[in-house]
Protein backbone atom coordinates (compact mmCIF):
# COMPACT_ATOMS: atom_id res chain seq x y z
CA UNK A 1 39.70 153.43 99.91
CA UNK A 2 43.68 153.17 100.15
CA UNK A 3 45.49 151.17 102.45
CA UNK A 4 46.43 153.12 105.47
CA UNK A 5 50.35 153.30 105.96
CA UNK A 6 51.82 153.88 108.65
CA UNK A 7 53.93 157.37 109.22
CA UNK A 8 57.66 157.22 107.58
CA UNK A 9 58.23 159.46 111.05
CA UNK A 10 57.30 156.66 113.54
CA UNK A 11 60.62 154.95 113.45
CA UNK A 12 62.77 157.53 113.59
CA UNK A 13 63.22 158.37 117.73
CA UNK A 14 63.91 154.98 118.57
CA UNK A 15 66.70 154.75 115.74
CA UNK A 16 67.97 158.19 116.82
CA UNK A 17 68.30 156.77 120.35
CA UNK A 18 70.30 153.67 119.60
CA UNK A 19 72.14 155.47 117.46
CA UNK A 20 73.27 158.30 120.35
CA UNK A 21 73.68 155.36 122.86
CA UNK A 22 76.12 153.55 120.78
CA UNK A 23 78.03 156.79 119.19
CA UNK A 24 78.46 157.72 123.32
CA UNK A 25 79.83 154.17 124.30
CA UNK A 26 82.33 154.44 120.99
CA UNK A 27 83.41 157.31 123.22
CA UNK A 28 83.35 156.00 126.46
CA UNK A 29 85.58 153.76 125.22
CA UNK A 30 88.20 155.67 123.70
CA UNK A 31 88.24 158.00 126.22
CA UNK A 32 88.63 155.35 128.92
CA UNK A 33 91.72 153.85 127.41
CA UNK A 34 93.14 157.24 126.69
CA UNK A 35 92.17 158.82 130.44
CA UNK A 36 93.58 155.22 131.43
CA UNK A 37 96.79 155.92 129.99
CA UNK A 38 97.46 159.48 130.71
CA UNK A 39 94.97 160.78 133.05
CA UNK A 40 92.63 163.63 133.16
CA UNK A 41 95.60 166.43 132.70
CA UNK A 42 97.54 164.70 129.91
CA UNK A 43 94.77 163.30 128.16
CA UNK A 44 93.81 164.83 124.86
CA UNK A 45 90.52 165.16 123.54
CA UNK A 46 91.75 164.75 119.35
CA UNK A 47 93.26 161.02 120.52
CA UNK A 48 90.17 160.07 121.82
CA UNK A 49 88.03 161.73 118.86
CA UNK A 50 90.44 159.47 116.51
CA UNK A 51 90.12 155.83 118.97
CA UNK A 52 86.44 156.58 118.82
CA UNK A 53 86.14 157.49 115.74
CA UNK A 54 83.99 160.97 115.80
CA UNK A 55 84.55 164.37 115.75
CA UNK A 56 85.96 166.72 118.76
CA UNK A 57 82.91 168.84 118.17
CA UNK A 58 80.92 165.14 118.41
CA UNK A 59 82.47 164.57 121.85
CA UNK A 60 81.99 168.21 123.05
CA UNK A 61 78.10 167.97 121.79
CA UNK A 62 77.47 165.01 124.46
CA UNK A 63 79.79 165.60 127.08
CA UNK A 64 80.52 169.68 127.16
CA UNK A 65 83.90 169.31 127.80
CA UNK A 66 86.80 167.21 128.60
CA UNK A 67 86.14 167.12 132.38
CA UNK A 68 82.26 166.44 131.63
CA UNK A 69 83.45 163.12 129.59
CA UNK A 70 86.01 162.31 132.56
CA UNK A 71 83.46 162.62 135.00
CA UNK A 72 81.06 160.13 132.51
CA UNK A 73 84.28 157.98 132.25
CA UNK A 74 84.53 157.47 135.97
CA UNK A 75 81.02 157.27 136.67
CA UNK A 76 80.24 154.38 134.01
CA UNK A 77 81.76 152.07 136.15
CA UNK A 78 80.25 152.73 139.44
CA UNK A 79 76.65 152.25 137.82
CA UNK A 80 77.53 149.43 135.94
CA UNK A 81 78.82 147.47 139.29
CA UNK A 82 75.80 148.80 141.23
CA UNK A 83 73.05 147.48 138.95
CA UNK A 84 75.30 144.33 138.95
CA UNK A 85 75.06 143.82 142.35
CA UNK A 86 71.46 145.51 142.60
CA UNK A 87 70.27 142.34 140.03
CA UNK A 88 72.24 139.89 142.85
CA UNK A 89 69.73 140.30 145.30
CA UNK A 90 72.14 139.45 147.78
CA UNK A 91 69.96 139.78 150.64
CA UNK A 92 68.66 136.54 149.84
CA UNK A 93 71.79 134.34 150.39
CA UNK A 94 72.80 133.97 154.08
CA UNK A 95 75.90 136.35 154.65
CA UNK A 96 78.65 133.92 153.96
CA UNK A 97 77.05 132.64 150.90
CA UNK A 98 76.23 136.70 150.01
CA UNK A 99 80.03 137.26 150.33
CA UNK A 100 81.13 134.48 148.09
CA UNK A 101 78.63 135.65 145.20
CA UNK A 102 79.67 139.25 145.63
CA UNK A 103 83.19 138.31 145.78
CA UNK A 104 82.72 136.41 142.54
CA UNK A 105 81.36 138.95 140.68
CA UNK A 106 83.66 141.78 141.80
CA UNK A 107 86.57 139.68 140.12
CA UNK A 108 84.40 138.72 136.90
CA UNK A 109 83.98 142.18 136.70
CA UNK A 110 87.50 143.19 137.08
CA UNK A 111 88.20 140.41 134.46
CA UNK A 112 86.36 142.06 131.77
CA UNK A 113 88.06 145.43 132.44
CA UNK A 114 91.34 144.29 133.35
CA UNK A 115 92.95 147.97 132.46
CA UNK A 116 90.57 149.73 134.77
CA UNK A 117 92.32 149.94 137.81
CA UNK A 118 94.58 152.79 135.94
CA UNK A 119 91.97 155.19 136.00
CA UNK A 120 91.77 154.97 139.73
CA UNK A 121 95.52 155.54 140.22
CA UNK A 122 95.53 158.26 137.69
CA UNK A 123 92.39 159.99 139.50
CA UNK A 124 94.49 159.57 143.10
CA UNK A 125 97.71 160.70 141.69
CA UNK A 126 96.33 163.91 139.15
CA UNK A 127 93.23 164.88 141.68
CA UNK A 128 93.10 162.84 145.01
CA UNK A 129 89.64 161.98 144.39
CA UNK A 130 88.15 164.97 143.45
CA UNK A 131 85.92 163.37 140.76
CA UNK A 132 86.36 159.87 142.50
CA UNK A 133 84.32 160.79 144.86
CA UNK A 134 81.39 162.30 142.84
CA UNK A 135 81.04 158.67 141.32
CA UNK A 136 79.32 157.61 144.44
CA UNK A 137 81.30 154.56 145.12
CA UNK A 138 80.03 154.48 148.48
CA UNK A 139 76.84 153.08 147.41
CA UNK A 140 79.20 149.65 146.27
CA UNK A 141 81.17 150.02 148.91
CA UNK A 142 77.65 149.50 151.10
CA UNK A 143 76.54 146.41 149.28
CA UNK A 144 79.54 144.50 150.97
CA UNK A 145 79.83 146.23 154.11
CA UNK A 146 75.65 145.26 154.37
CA UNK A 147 76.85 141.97 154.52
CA UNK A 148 79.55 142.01 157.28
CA UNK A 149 77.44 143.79 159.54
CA UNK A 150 74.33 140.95 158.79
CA UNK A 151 77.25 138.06 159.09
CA UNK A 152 78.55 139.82 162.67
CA UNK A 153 74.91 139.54 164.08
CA UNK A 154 74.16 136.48 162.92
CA UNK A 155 76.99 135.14 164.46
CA UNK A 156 78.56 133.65 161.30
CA UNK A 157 81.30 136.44 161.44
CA UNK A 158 83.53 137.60 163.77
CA UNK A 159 83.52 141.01 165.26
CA UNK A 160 85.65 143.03 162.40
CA UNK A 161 85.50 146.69 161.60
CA UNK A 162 83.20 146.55 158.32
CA UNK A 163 85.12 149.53 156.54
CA UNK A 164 88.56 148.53 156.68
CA UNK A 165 87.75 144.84 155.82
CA UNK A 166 85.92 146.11 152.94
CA UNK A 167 89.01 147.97 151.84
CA UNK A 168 90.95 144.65 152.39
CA UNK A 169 88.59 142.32 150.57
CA UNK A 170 88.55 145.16 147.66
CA UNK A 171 92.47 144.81 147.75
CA UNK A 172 92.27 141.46 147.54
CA UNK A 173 89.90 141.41 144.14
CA UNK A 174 91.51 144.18 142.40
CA UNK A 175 95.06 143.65 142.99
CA UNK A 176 95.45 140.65 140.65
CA UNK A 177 94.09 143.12 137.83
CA UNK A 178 95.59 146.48 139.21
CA UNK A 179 99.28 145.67 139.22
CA UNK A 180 99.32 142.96 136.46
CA UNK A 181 101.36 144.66 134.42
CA UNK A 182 104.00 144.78 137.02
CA UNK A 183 103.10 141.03 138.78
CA UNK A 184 103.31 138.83 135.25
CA UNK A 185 107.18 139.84 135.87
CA UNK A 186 107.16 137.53 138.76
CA UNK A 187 105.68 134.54 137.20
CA UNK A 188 106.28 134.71 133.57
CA UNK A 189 105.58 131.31 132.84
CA UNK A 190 102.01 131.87 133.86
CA UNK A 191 99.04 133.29 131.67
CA UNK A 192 97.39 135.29 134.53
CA UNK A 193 94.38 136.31 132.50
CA UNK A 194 93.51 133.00 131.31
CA UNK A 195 90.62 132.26 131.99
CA UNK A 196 92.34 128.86 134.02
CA UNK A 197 94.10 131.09 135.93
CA UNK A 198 91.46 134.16 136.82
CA UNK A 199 89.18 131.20 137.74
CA UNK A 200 92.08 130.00 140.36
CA UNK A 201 92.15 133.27 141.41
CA UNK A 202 88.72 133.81 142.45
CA UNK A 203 88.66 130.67 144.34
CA UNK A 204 91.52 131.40 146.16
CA UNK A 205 90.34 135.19 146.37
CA UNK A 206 87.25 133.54 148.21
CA UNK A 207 88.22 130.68 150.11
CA UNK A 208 90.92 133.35 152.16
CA UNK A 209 88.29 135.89 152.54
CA UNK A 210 85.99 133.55 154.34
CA UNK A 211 89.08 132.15 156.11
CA UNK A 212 89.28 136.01 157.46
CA UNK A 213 85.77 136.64 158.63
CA UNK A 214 84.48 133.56 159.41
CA UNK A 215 83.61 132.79 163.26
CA UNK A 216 85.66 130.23 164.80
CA UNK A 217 85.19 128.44 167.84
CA UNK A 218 85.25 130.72 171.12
């Protein structure tokens, strides 16, 4: 009897599926830096096909339009933080230790998409947060404000207004990153995204947010 092989058909899915994933992060990508650069009004779909290398018909196949991919552009990084911090299990650090890790890996984040912050000013500027806000940031937005609230009643924290210090300690993260293009004007003899310096940053970043929510003596 012949050997039994296996079906030629068998491997096919899986190598259809990587190959999807990776043609819509080549995408992503472009589309980022382009949406990044001009916004969701001035952006244009052929300079994106050309960073990405695909078709326009490619881009329309997995996104439907130029709105569905800014909408996928936004969103990517709102997952991407939330299964960061999801994988943190941050509920099992008391609060002021929770706050440092979270802090920490807000800025490593930022770090490794420096050119991000753009997108949020072009979103505010071209739409006030009309797509912003179907990115369901508020779900990151709870991870830290979680952590306020447990450091208030545990006594570790002062008595703050979660929201606003969220917004604060956010500010204090992303600013670095945000307005570098403008800031490395004001200290050109620095390197502000060496690593030397981004790690001086988050220690600094940290040691004044404790310094802002921390309990002191009544």
């Amino acid at each position: 009897m012949g050997r039994l092989t296996q079906p030629k058909f068998s491997t096919k899915k899986p190598r259809q599926v990587r190959d999807a994933e990776a043609t819509k992060k080549q995408i992503l990508d472009a589309a980022e830096a382009e949406f990044a650069r001009n916004g969701l009004s001035g952006a244009r779909t052929g300079a994106i096909a050309k960073g990405s290398g695909v078709t326009t018909a490619m881009i329309y196949y997995y996104f439907q339009s130029k709105e569905g991919l800014y909408e996928a552009v936004l969103q990517r990084p709102a997952v991407e933080m939330h299964e960061g911090f999801e994988q943190l299990n941050l509920d099992q650090f008391p609060p002021e230790e929770a706050l440092k890790v979270l802090v920490k890996e807000a800025i490593a984040y930022e770090a490794a998409h420096p050119h991000r912050g753009m997108l949020w000013f072009q979103e505010a500027n071209q739409n006030q947060g009309k797509y912003f806000k179907q990115a369901n940031w508020q779900e990151n937005f709870r991870y830290l404000i979680k952590i306020l609230e447990r450091g208030m009643a545990e006594g570790c924290f002062r008595q703050i207004d979660p929201f606003l210090t969220t917004l604060h300690i956010i500010g204090v993260c992303n600013m670095y990153f945000n307005a570098y293009e403008n800031i490395k004007h004001t200290r050109p003899d620095l390197q502000l995204l060496s690593s030397e310096m981004i790690e001086q940053h988050t220690q600094a970043a940290v040691n004044f947010i404790l310094a802002g929510v921390r309990r002191t003596g009544d």
